[in-house]
C-alpha atoms as a PDB file:
ATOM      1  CA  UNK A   1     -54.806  14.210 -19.197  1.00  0.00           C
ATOM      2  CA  UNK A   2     -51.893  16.951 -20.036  1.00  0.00           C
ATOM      3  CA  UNK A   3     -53.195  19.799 -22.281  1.00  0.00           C
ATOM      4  CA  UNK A   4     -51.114  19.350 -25.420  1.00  0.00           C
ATOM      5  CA  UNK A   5     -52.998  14.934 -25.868  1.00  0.00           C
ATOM      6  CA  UNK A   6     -56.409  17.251 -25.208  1.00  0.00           C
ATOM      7  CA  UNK A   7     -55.655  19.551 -28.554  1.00  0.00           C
ATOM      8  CA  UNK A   8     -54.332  16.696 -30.515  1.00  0.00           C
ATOM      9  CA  UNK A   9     -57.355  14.395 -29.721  1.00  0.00           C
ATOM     10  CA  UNK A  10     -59.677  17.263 -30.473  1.00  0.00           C
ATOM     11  CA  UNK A  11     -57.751  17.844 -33.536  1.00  0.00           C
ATOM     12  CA  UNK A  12     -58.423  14.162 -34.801  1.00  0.00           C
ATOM     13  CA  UNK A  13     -62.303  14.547 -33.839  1.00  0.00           C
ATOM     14  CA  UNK A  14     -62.632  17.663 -35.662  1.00  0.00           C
ATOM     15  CA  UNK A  15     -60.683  17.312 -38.861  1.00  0.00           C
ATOM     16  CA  UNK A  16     -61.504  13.814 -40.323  1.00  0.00           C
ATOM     17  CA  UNK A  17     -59.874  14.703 -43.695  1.00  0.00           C
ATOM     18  CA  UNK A  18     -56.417  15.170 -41.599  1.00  0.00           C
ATOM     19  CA  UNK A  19     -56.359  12.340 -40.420  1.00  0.00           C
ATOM     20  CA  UNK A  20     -54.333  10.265 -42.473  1.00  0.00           C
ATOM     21  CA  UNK A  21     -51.902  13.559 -42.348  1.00  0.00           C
ATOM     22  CA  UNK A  22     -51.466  13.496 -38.268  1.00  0.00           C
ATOM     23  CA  UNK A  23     -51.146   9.815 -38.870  1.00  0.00           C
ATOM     24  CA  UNK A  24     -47.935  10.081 -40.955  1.00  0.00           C
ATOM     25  CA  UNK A  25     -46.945  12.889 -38.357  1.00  0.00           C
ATOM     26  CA  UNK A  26     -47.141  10.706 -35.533  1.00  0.00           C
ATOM     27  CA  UNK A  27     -45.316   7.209 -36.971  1.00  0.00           C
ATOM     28  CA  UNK A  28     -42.562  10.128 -37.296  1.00  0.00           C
ATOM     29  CA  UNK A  29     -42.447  11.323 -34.554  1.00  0.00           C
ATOM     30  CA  UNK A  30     -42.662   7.811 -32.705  1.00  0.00           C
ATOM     31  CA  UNK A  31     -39.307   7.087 -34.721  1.00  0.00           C
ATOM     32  CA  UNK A  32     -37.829  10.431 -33.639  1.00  0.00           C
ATOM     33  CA  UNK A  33     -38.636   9.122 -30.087  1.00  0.00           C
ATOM     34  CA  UNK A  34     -37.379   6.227 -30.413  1.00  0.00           C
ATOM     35  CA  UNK A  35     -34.366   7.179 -32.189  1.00  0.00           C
ATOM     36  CA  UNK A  36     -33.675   9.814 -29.099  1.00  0.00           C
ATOM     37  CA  UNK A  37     -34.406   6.985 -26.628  1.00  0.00           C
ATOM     38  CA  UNK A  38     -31.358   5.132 -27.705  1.00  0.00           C
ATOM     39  CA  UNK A  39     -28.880   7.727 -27.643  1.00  0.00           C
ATOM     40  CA  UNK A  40     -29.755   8.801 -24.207  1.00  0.00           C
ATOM     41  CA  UNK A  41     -29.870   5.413 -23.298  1.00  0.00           C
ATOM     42  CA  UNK A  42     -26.503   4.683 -24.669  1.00  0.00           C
ATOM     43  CA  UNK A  43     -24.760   7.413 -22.445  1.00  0.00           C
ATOM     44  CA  UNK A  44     -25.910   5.256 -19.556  1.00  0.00           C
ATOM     45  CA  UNK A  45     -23.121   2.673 -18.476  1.00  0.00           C
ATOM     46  CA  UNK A  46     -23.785   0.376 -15.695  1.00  0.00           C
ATOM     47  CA  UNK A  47     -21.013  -1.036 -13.812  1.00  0.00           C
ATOM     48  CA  UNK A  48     -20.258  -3.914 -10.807  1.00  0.00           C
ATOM     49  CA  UNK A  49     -19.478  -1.807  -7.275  1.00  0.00           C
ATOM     50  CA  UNK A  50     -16.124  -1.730  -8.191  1.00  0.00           C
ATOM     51  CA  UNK A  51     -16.502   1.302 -10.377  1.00  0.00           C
ATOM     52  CA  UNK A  52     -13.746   0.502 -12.932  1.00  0.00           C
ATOM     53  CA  UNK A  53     -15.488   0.138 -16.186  1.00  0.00           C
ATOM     54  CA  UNK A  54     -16.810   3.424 -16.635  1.00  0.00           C
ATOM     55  CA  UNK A  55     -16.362   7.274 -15.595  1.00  0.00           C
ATOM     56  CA  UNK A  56     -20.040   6.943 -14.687  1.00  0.00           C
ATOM     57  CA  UNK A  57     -19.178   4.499 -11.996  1.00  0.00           C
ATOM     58  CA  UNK A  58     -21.899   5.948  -9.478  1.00  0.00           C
ATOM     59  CA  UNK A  59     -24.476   4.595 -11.771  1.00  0.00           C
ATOM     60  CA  UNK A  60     -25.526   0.968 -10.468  1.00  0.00           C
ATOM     61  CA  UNK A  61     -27.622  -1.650 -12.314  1.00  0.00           C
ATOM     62  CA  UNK A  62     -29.468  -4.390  -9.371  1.00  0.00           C
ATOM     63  CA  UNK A  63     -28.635  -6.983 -11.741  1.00  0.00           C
ATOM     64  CA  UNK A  64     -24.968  -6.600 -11.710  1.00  0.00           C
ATOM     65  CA  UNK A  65     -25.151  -6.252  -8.347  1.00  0.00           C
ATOM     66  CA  UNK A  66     -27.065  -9.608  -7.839  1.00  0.00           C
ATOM     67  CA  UNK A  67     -24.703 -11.951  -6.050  1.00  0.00           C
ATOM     68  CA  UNK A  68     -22.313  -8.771  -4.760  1.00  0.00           C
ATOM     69  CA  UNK A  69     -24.264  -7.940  -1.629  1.00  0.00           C
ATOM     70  CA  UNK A  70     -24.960  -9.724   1.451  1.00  0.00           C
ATOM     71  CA  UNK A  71     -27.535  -8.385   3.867  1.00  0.00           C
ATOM     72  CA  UNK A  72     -26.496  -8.892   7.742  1.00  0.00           C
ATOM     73  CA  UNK A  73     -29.468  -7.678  10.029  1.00  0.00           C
ATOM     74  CA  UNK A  74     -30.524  -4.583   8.370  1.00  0.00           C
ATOM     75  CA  UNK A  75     -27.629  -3.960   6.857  1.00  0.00           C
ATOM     76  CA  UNK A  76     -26.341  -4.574   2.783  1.00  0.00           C
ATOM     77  CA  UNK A  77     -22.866  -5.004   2.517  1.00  0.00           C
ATOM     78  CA  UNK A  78     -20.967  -5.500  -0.225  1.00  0.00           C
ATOM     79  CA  UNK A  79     -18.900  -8.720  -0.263  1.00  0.00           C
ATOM     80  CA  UNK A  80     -16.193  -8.492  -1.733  1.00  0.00           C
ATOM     81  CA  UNK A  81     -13.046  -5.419  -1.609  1.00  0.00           C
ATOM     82  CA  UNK A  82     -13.699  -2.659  -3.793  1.00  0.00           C
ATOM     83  CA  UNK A  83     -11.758  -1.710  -6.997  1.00  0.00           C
ATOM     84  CA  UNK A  84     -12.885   1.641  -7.893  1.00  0.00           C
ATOM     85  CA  UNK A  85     -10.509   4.270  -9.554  1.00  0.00           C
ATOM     86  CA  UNK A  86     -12.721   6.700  -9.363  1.00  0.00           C
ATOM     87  CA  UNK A  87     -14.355   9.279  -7.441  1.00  0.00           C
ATOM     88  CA  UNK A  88     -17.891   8.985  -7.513  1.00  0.00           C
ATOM     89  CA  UNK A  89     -18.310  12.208  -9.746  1.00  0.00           C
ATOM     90  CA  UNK A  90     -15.660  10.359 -12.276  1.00  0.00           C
ATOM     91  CA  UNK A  91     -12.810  11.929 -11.473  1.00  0.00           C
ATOM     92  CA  UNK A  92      -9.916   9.401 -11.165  1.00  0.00           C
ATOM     93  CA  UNK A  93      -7.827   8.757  -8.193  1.00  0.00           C
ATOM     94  CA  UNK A  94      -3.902   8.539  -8.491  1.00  0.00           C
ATOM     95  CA  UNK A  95      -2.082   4.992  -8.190  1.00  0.00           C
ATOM     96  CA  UNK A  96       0.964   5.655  -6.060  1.00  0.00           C
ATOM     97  CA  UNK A  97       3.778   3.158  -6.266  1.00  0.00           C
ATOM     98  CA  UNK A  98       6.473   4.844  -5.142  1.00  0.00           C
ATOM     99  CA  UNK A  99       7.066   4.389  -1.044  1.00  0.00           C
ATOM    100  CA  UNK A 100       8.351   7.487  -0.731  1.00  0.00           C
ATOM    101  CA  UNK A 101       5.406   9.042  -2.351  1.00  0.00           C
ATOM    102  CA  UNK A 102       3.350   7.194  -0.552  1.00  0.00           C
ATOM    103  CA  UNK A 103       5.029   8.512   2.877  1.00  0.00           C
ATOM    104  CA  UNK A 104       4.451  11.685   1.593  1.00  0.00           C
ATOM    105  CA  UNK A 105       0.920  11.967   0.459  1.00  0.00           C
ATOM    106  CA  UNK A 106      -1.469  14.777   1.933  1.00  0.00           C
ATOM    107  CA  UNK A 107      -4.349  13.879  -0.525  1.00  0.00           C
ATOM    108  CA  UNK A 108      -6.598  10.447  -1.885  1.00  0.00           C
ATOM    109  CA  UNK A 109      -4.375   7.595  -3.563  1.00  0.00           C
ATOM    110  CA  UNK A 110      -4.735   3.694  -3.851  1.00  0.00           C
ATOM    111  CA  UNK A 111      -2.536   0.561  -4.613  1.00  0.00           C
ATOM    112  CA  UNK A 112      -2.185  -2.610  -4.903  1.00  0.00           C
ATOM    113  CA  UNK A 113      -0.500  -4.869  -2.394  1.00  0.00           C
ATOM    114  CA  UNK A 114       2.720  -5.076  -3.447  1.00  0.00           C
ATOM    115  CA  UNK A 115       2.115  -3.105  -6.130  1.00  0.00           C
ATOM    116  CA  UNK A 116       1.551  -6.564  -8.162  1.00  0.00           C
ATOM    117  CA  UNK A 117      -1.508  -6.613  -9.498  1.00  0.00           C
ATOM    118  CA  UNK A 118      -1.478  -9.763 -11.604  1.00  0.00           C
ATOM    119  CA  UNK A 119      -1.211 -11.677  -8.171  1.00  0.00           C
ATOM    120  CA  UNK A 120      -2.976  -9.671  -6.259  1.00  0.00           C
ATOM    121  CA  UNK A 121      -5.799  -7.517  -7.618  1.00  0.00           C
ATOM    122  CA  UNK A 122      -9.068  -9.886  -8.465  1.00  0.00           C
ATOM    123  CA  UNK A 123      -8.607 -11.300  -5.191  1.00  0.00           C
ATOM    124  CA  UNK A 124      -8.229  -8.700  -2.885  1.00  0.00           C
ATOM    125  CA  UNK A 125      -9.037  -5.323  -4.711  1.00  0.00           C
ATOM    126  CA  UNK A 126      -7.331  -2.428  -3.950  1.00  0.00           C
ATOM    127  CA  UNK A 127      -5.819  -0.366  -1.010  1.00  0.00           C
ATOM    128  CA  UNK A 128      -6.393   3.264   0.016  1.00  0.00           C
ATOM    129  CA  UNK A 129      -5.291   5.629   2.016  1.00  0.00           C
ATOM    130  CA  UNK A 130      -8.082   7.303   4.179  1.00  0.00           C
ATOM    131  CA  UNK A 131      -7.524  10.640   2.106  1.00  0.00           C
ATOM    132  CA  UNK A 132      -9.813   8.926  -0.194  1.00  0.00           C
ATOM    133  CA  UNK A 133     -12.180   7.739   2.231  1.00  0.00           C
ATOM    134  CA  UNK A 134     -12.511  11.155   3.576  1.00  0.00           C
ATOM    135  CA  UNK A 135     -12.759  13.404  -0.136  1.00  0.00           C
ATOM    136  CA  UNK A 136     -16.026  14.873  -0.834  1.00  0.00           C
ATOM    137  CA  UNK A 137     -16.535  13.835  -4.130  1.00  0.00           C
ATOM    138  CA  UNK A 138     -17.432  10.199  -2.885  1.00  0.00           C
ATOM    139  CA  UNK A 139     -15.406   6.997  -2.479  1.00  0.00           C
ATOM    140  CA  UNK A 140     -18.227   4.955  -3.078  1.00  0.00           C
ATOM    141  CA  UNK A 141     -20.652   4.498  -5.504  1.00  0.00           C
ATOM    142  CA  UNK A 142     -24.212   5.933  -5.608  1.00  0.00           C
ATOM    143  CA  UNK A 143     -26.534   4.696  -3.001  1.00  0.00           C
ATOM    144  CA  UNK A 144     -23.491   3.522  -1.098  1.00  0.00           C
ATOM    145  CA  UNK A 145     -20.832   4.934   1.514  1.00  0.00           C
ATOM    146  CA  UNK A 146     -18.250   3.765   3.396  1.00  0.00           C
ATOM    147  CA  UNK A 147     -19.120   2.463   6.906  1.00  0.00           C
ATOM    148  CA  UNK A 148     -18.809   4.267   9.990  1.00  0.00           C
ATOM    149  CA  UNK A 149     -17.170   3.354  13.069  1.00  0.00           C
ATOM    150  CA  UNK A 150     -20.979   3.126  14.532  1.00  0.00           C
ATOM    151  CA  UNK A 151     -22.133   0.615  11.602  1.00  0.00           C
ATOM    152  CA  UNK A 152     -19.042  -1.849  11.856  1.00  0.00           C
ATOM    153  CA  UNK A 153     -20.295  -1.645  15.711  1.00  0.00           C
ATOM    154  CA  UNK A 154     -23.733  -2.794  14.292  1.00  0.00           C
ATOM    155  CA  UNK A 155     -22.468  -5.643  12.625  1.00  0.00           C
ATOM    156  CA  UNK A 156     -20.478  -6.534  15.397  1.00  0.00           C
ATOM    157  CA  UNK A 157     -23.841  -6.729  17.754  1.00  0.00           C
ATOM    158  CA  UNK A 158     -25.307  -8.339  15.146  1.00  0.00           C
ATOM    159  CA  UNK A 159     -23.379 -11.300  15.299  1.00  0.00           C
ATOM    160  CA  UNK A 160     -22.678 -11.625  18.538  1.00  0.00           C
ATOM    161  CA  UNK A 161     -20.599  -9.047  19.778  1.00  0.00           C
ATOM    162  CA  UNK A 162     -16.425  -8.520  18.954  1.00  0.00           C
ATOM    163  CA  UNK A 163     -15.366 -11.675  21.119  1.00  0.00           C
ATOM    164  CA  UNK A 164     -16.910 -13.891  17.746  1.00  0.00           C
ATOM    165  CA  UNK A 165     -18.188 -11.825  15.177  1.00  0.00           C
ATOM    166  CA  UNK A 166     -14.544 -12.095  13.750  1.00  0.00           C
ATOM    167  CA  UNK A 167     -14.563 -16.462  13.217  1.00  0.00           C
ATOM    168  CA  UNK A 168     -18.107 -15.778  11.635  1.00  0.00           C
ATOM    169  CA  UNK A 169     -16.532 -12.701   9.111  1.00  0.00           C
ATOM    170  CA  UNK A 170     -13.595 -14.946   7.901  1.00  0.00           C
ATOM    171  CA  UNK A 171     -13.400 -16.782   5.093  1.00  0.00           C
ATOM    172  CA  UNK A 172     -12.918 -20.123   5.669  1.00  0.00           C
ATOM    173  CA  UNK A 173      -9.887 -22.563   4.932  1.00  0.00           C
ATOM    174  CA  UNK A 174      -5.945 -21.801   5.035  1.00  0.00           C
ATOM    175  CA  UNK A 175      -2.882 -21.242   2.888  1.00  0.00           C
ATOM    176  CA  UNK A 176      -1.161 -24.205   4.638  1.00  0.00           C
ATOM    177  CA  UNK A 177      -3.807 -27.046   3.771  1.00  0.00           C
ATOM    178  CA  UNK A 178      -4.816 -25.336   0.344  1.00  0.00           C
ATOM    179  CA  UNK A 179      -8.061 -24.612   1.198  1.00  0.00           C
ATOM    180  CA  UNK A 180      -8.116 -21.288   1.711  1.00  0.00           C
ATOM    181  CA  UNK A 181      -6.304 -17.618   1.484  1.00  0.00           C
ATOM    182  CA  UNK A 182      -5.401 -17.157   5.313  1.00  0.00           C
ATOM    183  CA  UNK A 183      -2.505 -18.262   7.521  1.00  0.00           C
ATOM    184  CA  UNK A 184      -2.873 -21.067   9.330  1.00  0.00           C
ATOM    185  CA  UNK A 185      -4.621 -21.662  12.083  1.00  0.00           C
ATOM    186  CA  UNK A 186      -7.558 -19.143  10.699  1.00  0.00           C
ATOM    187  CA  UNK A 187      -9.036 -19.652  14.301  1.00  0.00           C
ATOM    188  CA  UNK A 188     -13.004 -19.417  14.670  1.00  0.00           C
ATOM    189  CA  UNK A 189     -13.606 -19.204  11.045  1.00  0.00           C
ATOM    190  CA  UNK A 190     -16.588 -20.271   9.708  1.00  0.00           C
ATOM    191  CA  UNK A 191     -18.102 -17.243   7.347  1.00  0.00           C
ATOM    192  CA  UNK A 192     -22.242 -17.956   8.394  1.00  0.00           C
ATOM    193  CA  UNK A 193     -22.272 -14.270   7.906  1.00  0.00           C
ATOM    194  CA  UNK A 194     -21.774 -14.309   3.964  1.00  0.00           C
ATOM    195  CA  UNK A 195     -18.956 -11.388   4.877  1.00  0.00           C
ATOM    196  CA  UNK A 196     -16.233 -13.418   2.853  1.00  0.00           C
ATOM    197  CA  UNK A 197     -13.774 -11.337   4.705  1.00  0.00           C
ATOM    198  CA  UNK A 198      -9.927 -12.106   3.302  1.00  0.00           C
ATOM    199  CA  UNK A 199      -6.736 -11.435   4.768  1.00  0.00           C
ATOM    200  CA  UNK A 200      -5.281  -8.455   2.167  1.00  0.00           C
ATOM    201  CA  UNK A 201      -2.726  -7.222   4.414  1.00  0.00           C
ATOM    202  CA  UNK A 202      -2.452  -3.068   4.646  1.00  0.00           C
ATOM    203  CA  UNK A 203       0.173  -0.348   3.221  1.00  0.00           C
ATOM    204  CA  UNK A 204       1.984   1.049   6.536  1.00  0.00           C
ATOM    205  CA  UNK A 205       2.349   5.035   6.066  1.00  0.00           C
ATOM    206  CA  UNK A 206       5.955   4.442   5.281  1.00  0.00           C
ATOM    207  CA  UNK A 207       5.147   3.084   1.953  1.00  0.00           C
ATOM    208  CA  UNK A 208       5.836  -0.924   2.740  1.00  0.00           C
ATOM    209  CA  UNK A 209       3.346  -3.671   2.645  1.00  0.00           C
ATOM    210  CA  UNK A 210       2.960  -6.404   4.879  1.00  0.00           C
ATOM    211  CA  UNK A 211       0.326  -8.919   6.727  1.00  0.00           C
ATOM    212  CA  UNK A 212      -1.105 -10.543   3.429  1.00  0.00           C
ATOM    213  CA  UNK A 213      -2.412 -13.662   4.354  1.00  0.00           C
ATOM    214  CA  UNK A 214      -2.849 -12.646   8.084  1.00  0.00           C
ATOM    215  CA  UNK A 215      -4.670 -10.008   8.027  1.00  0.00           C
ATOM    216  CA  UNK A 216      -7.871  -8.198   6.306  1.00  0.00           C
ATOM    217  CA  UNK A 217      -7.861  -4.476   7.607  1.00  0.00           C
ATOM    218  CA  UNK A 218     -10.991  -1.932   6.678  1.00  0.00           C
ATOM    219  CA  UNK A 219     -11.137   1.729   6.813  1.00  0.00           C
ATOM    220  CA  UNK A 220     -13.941   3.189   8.318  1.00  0.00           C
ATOM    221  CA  UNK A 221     -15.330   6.333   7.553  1.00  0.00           C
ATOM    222  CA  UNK A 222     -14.629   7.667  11.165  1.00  0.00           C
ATOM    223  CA  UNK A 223     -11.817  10.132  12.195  1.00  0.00           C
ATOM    224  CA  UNK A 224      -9.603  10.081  14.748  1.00  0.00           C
ATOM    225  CA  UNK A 225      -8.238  13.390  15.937  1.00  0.00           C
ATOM    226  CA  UNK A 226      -5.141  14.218  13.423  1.00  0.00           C
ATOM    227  CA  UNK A 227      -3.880  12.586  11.708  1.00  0.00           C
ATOM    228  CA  UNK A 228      -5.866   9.260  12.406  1.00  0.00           C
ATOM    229  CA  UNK A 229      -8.649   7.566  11.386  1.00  0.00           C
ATOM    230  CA  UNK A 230     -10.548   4.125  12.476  1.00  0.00           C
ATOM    231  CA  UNK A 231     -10.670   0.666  11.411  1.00  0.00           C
ATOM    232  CA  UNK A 232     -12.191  -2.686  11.863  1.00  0.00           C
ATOM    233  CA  UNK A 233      -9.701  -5.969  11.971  1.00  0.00           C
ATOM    234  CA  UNK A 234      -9.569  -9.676  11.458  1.00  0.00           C
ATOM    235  CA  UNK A 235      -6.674 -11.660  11.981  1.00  0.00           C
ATOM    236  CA  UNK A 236      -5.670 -15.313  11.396  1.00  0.00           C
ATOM    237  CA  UNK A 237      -4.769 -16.113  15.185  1.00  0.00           C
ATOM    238  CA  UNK A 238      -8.386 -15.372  16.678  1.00  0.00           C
ATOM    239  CA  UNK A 239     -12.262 -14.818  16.062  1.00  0.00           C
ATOM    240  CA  UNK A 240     -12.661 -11.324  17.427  1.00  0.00           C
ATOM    241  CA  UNK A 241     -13.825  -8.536  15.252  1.00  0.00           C
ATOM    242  CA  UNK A 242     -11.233  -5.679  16.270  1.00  0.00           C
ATOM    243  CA  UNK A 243     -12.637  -2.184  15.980  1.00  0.00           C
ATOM    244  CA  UNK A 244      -9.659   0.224  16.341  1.00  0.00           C
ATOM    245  CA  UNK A 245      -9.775   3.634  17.083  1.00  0.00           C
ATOM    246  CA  UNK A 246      -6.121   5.151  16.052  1.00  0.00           C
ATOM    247  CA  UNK A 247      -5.130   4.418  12.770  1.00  0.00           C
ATOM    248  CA  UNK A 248      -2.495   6.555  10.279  1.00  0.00           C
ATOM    249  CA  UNK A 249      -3.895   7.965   8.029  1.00  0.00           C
ATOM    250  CA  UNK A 250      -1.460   7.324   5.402  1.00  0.00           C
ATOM    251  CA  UNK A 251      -1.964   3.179   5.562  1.00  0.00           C
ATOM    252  CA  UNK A 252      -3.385   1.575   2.936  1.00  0.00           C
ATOM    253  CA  UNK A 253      -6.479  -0.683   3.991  1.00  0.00           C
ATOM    254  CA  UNK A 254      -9.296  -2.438   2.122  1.00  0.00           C
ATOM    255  CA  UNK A 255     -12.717  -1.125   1.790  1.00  0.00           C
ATOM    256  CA  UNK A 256     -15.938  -2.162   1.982  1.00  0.00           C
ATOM    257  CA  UNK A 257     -19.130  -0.303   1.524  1.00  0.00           C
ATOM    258  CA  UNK A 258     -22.768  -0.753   3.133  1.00  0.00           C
ATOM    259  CA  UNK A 259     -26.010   0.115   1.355  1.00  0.00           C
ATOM    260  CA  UNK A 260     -27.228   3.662   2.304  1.00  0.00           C
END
């Protein structure tokens, strides 16, 4: 027992005339607790992985979570694109629109495709450079990082190895048939994995877009010699899983983060 409940239990053993004193002392200070409980507690903001309801978006709640993950072997993922705008610390990463801003950029930045993000944004989340992959204060959210080229390998084994890991990655269904979100003939897919991975096209370093519907590209949080970086790939025409190694920097690609 800590030494400060010792002298106040001795005090109440000791001193029967005080005790109807201590016990106005204590139902104030339980209210003084309780009243301090709530403010700290209201400083607290849980938020979904996306990280754009709150400054605090490192801070994540299991029940918000709940139906956002999907574990594949012994890994977590998260199963949808993230949305953050925000370093993990808080500190807000810039929206570039501009293409030739986008060309030019030397530091962290995100879009939308297209720039549009009433069509695009719920679906797909956004797109970032690897700038922001790379920046020490944390693309991800507490108690989760962006994968490395060695964990998308992981999954890959996981399910088979690159030739079908792809088919079993992809969402299933096709823009054509209206059924699904990729191009026709979305080869192979069949999404057993719980991935739910969707073609959201990339940023090229010049500052266009291109590939929605045919392709769903993810930085990893690998390096490539200068100035590249690497990437996993699946595309409507096969089932493979591509894992590439040389990737501009500048491009804008989806994200998805695994449970540390």
């Amino acid at each position: 027992m800590p030494r400060d409940d010792m002298i106040f239990l001795l005090i109440i053993e000791t001193n029967p005339n005080m005790k109807q004193t201590i016990k106005t002392g204590l139902a104030a200070l339980v209210l003084l607790l309780a009243i301090s409980c709530k403010k700290e507690n209201s400083t607290i903001q849980t938020s979904s992985f996306d990280g754009s309801s709150s400054a605090q978006n490192g801070i994540i709640d299991d029940k918000v979570l709940a139906g956002n993950t999907v574990t594949i072997g012994t890994q977590v993922w998260m199963n949808s694109n993230l949305k953050t705008k925000f370093y993990r610390n808080g500190d807000s990463i810039p929206q570039v629109t501009n293409r030739k801003a986008w060309k030019a950029l030397t530091k962290g930045a995100w879009c939308w495709y297209n720039n549009d993000s009433a069509r695009y944004a719920q679906t797909y989340g956004k797109l970032y450079n690897w700038y922001a992959v790379n920046d020490p204060r944390g693309l991800a959210p507490a108690g989760w990082h962006v994968p490395s080229l060695a964990e998308w390998y992981a999954l890959s084994a996981f399910l088979g190895g690159d030739l079908v890991a792809g088919g079993k990655m992809k969402s299933t269904g096709t823009i054509e048939a209206g059924t699904g979100l990729w191009s026709a003939p979305n080869t192979d897919a069949t999404n057993s994995s719980g991935f739910t991975g969707l073609p959201g096209g990339l940023r090229f370093y010049d500052g266009t877009f291109g590939d929605i519907g045919g392709e769903g590209i993810w930085w990893s949080s690998s390096p490539w010699g200068t100035p590249y970086a690497q990437e996993a790939i699946l595309n409507y025409s096969w089932g493979l899983l591509t894992i590439y190694y040389k990737n501009p920097v500048r491009e804008g690609h989806s994200i998805r983060c695994v449970k540390d």
